[in-house]
PDB file of N, CA and C in Angstrom:
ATOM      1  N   UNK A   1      -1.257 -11.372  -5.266  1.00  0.00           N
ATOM      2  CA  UNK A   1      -0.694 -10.520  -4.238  1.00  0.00           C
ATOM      3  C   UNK A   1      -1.678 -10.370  -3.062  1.00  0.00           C
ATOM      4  N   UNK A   2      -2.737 -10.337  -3.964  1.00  0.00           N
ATOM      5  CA  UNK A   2      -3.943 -10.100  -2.413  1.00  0.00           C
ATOM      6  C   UNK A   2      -3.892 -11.534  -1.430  1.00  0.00           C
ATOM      7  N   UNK A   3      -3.827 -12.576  -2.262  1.00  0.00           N
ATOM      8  CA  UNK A   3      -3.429 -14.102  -1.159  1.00  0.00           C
ATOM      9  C   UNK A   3      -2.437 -13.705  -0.028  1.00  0.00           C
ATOM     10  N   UNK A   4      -1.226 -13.489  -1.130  1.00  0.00           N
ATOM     11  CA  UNK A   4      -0.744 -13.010   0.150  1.00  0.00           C
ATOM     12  C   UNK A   4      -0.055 -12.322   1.403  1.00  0.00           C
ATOM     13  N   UNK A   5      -1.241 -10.984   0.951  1.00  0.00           N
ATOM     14  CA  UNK A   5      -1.143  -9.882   1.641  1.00  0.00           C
ATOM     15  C   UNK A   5      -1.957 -10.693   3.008  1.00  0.00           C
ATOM     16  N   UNK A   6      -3.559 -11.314   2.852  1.00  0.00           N
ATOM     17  CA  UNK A   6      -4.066 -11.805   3.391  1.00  0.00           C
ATOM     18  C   UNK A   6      -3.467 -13.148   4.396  1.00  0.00           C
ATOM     19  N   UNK A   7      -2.551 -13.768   3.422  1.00  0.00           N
ATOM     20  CA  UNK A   7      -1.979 -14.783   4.492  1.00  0.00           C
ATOM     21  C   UNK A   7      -0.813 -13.948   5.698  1.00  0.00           C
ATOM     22  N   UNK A   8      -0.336 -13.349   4.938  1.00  0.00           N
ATOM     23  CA  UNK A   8       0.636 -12.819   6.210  1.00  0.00           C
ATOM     24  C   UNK A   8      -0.325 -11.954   7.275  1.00  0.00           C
ATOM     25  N   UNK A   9      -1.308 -11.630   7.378  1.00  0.00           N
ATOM     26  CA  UNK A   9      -2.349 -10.607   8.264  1.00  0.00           C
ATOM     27  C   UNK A   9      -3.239 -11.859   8.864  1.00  0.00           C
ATOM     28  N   UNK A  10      -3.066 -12.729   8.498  1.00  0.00           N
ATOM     29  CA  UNK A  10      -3.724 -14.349   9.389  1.00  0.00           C
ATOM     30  C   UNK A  10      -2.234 -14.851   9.731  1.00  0.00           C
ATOM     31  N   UNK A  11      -1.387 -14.728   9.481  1.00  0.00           N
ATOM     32  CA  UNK A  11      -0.011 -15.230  10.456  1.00  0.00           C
ATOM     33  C   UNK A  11       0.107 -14.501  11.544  1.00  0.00           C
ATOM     34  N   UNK A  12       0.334 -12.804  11.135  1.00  0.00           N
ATOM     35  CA  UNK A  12       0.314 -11.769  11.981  1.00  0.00           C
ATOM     36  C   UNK A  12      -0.905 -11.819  13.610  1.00  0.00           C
ATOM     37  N   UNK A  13      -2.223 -12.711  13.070  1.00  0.00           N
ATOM     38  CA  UNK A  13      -2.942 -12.464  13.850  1.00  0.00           C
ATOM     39  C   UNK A  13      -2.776 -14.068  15.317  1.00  0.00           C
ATOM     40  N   UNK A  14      -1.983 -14.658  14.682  1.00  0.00           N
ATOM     41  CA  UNK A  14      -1.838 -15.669  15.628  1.00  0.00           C
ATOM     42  C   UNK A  14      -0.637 -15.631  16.649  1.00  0.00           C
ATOM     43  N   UNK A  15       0.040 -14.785  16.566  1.00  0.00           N
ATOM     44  CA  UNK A  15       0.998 -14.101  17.642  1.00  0.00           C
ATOM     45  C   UNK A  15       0.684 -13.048  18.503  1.00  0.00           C
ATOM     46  N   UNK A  16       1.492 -13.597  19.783  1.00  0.00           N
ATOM     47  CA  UNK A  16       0.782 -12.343  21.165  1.00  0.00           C
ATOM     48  C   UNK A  16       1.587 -11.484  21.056  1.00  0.00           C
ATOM     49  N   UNK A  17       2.712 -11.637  20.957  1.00  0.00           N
ATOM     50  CA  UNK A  17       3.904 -10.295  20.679  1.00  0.00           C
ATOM     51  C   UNK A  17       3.721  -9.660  19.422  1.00  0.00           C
ATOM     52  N   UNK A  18       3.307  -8.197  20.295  1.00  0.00           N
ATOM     53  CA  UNK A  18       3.407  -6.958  19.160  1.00  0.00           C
ATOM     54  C   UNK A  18       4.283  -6.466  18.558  1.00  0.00           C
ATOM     55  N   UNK A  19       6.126  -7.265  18.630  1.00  0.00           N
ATOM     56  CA  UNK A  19       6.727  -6.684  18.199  1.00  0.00           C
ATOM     57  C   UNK A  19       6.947  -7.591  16.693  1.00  0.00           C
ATOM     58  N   UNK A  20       6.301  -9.126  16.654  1.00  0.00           N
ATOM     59  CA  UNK A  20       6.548 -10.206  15.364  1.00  0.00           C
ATOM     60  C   UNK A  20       5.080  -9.611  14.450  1.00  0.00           C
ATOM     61  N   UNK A  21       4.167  -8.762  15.423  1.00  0.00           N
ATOM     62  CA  UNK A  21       2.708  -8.267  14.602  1.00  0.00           C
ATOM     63  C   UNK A  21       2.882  -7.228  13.740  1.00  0.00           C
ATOM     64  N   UNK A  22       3.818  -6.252  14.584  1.00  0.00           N
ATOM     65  CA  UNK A  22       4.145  -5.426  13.808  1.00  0.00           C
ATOM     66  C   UNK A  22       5.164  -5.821  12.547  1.00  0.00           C
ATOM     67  N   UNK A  23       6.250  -6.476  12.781  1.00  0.00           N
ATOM     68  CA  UNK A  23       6.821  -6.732  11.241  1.00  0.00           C
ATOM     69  C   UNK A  23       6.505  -7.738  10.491  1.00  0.00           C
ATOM     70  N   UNK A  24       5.324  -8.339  11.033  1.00  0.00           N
ATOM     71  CA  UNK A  24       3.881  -8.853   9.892  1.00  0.00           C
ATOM     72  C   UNK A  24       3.256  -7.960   8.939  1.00  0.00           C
ATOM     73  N   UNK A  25       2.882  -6.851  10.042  1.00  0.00           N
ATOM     74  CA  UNK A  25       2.041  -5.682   9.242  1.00  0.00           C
ATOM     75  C   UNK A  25       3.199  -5.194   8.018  1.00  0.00           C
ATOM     76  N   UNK A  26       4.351  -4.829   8.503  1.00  0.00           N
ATOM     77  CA  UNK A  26       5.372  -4.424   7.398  1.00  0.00           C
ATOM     78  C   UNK A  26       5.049  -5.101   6.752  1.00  0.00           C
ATOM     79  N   UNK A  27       5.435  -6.406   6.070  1.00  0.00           N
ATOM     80  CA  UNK A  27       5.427  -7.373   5.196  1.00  0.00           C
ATOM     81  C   UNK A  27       4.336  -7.242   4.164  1.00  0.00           C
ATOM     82  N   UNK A  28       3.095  -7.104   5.367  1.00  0.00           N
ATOM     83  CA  UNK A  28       1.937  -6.920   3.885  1.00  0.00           C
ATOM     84  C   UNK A  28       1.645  -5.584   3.273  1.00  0.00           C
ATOM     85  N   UNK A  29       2.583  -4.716   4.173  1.00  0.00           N
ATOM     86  CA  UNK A  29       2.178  -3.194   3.502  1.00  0.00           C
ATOM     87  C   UNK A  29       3.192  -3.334   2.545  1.00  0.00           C
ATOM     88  N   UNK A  30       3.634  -3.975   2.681  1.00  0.00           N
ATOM     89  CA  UNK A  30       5.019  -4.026   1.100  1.00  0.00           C
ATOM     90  C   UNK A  30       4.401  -4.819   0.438  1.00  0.00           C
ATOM     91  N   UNK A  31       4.053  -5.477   0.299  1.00  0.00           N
ATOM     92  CA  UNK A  31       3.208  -6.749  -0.464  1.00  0.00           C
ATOM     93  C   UNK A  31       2.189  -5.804  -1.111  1.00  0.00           C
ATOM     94  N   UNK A  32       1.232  -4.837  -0.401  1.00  0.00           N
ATOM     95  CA  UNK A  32       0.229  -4.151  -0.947  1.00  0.00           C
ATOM     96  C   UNK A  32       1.067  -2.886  -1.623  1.00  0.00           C
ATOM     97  N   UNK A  33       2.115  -2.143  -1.484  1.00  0.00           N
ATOM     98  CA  UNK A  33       2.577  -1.301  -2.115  1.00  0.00           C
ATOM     99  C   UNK A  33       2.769  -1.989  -3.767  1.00  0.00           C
ATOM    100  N   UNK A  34       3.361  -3.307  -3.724  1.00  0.00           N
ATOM    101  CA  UNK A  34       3.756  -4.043  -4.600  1.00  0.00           C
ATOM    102  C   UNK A  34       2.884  -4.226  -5.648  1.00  0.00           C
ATOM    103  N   UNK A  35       1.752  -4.835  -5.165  1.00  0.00           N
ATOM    104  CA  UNK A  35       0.186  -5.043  -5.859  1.00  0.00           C
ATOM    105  C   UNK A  35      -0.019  -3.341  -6.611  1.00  0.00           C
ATOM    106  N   UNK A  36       0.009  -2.530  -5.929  1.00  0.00           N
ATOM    107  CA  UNK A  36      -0.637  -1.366  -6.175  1.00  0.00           C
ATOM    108  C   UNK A  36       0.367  -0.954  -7.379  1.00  0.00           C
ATOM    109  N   UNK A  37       2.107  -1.054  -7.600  1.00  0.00           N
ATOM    110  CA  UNK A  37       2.374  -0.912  -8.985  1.00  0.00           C
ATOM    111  C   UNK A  37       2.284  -2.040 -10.099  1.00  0.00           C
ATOM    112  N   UNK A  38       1.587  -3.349  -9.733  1.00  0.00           N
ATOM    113  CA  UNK A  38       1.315  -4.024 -10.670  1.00  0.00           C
ATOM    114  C   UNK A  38       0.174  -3.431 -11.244  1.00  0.00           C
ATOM    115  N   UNK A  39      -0.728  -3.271 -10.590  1.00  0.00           N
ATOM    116  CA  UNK A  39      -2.203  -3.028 -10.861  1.00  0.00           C
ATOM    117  C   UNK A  39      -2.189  -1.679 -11.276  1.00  0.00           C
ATOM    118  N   UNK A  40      -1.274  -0.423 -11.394  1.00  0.00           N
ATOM    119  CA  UNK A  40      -1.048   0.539 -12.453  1.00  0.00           C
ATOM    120  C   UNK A  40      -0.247   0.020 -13.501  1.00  0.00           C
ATOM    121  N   UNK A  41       0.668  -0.613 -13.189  1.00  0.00           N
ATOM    122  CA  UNK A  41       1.116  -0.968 -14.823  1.00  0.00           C
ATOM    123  C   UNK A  41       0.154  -1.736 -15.586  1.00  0.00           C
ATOM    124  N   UNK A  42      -0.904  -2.435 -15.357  1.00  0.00           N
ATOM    125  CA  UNK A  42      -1.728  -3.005 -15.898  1.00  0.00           C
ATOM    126  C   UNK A  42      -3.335  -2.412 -16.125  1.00  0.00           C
ATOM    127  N   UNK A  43      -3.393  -1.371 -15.807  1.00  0.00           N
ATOM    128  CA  UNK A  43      -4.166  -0.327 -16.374  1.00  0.00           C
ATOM    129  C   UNK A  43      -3.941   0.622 -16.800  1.00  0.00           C
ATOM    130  N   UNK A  44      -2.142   0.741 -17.930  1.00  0.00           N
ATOM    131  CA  UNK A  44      -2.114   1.421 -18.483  1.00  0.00           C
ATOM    132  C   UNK A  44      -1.914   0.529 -20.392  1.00  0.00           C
ATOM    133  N   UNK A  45      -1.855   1.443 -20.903  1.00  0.00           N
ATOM    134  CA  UNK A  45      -1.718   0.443 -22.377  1.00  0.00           C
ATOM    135  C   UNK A  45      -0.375   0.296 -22.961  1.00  0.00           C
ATOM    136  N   UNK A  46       0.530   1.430 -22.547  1.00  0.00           N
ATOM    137  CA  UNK A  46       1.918   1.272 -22.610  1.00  0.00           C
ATOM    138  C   UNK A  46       2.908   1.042 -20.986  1.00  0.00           C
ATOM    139  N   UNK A  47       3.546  -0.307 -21.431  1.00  0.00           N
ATOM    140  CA  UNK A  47       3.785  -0.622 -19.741  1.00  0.00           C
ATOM    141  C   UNK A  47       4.835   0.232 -19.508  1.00  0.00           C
ATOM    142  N   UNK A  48       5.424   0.958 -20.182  1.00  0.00           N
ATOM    143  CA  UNK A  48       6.659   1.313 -19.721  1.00  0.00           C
ATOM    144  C   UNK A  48       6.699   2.671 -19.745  1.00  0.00           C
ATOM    145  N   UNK A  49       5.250   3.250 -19.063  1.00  0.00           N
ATOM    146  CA  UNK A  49       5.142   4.857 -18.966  1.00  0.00           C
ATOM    147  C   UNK A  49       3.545   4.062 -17.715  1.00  0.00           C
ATOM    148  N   UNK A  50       4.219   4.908 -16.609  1.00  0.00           N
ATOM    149  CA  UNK A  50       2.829   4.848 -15.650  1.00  0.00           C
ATOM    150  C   UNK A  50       3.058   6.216 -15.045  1.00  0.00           C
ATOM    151  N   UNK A  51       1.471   6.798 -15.098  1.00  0.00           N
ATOM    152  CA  UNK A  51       1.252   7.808 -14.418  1.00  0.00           C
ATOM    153  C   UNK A  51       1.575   8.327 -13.123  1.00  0.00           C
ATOM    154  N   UNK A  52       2.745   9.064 -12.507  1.00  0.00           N
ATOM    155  CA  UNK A  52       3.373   8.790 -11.525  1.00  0.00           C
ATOM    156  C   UNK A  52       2.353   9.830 -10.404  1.00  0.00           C
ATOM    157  N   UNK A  53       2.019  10.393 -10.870  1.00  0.00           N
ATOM    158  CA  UNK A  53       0.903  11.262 -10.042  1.00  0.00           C
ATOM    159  C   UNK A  53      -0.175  10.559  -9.607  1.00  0.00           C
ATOM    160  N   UNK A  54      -0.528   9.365 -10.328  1.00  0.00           N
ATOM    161  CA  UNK A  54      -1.668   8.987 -10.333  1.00  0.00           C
ATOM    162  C   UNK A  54      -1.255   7.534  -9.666  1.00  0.00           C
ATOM    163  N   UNK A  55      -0.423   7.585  -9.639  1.00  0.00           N
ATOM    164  CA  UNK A  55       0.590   6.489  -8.698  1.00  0.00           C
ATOM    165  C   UNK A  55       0.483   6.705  -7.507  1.00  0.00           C
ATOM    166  N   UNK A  56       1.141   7.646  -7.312  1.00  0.00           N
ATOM    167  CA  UNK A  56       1.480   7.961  -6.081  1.00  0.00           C
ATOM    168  C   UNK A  56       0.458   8.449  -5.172  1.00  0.00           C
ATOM    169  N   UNK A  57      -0.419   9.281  -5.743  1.00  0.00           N
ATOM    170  CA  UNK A  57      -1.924   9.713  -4.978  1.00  0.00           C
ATOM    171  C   UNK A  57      -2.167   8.222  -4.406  1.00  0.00           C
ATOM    172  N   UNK A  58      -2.809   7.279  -5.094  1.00  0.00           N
ATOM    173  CA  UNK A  58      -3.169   5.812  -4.842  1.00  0.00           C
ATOM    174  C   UNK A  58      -2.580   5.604  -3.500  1.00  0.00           C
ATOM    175  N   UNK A  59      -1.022   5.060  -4.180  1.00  0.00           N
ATOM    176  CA  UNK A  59      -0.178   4.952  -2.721  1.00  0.00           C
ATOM    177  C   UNK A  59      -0.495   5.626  -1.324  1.00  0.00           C
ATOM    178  N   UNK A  60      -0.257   7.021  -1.687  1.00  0.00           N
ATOM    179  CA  UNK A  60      -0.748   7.650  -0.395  1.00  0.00           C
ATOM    180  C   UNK A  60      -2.476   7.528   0.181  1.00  0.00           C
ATOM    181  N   UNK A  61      -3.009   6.924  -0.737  1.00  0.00           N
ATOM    182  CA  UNK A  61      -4.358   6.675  -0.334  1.00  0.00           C
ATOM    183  C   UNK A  61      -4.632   5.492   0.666  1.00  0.00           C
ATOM    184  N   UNK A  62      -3.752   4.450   0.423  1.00  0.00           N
ATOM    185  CA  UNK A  62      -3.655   3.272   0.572  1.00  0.00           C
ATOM    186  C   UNK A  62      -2.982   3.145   2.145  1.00  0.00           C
ATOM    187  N   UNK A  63      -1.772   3.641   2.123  1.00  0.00           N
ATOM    188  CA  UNK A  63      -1.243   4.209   3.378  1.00  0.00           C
ATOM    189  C   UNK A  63      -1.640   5.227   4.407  1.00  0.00           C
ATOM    190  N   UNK A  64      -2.838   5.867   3.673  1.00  0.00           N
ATOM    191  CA  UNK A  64      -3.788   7.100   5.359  1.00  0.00           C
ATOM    192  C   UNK A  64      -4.424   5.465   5.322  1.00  0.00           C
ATOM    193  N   UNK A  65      -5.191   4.890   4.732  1.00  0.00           N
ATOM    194  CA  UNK A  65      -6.169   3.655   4.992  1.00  0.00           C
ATOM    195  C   UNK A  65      -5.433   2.531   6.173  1.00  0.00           C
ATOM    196  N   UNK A  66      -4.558   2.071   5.874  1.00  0.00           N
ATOM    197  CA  UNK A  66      -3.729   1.255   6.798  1.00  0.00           C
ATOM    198  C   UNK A  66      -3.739   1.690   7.557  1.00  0.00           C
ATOM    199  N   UNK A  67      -2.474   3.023   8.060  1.00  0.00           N
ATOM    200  CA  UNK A  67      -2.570   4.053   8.952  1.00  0.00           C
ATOM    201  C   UNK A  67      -3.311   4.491   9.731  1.00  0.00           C
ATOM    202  N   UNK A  68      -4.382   4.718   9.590  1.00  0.00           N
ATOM    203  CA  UNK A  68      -5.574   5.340   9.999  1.00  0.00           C
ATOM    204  C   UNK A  68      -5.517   6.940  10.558  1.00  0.00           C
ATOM    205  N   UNK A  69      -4.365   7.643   9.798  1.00  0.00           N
ATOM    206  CA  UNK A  69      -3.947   8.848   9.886  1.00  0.00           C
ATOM    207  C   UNK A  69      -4.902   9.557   9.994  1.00  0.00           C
ATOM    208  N   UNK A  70      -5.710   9.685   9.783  1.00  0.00           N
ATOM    209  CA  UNK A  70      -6.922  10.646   9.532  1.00  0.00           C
ATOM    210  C   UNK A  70      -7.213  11.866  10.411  1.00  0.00           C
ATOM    211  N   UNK A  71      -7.281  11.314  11.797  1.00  0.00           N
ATOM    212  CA  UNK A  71      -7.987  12.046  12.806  1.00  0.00           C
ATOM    213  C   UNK A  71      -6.134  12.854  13.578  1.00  0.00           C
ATOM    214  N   UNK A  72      -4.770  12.381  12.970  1.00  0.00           N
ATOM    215  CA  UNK A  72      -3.527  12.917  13.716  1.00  0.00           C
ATOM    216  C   UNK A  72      -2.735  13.764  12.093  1.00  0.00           C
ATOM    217  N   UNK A  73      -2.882  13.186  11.036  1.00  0.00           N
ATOM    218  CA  UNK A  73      -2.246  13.958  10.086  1.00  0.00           C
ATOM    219  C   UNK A  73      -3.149  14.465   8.944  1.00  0.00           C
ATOM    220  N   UNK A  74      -3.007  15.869   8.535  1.00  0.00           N
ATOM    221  CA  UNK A  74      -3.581  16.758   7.236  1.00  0.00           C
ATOM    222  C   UNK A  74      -3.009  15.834   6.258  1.00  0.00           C
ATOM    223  N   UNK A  75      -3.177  15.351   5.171  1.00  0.00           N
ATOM    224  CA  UNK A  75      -2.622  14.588   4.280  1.00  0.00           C
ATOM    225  C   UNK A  75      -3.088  16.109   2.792  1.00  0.00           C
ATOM    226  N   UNK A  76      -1.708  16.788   2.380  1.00  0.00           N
ATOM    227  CA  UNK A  76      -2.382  17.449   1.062  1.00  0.00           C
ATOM    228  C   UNK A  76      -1.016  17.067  -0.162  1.00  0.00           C
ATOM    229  N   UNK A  77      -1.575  16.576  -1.002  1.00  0.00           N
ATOM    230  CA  UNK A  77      -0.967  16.033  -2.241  1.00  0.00           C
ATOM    231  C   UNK A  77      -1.386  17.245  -3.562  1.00  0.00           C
ATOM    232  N   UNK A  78      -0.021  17.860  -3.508  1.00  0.00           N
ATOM    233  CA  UNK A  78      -0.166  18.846  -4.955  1.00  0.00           C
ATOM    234  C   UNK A  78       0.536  17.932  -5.787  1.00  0.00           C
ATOM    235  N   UNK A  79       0.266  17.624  -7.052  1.00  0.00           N
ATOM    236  CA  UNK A  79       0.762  16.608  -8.101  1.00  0.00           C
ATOM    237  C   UNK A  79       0.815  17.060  -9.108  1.00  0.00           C
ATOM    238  N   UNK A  80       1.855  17.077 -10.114  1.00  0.00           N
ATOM    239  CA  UNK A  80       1.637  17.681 -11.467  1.00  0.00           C
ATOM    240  C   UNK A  80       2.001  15.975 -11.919  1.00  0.00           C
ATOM    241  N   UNK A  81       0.989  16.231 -13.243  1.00  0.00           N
ATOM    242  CA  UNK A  81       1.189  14.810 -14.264  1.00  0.00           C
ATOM    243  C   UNK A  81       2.904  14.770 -14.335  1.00  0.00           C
ATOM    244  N   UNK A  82       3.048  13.171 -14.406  1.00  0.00           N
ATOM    245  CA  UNK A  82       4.472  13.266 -15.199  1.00  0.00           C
ATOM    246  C   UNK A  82       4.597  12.736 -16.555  1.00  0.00           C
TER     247      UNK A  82
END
């Protein structure tokens, strides 16, 4: 998945129009959302129970990072286990 999250963000980077860059960037943020529930189902020991709190924190971690929300949105995550 990381190939190719990486190949589409080297496709993305060889176009002048920001509007084919931007639904490049889509592509690999779905690609990386994607990765991110493989890579919890595979660090858990039963595949068919994943920590959805511990999911989803990730996710939203992953997305201020892309984003670069930081300095325009408060990001607060109350989570109860599921």
């Amino acid at each position: 998945m990381q190939a190719i999250s990486s190949l589409v963000s080297l496709q993305a980077e060889t176009h002048g129009d920001p509007l084919v860059r931007e639904l490049f960037d889509g592509v690999r943020d779905q690609v990386r959302t994607m990765a991110l529930v493989h890579e919890k189902l595979y660090q858990t020991a039963d595949f068919s129970a994943v920590e959805f709190a511990e999911y989803t924190r990730s996710l939203l971690q992953q997305l201020w990072r892309t984003y670069r929300a930081g300095d325009r949105v408060r990001l607060i995550a109350e989570l109860e286990p599921l």
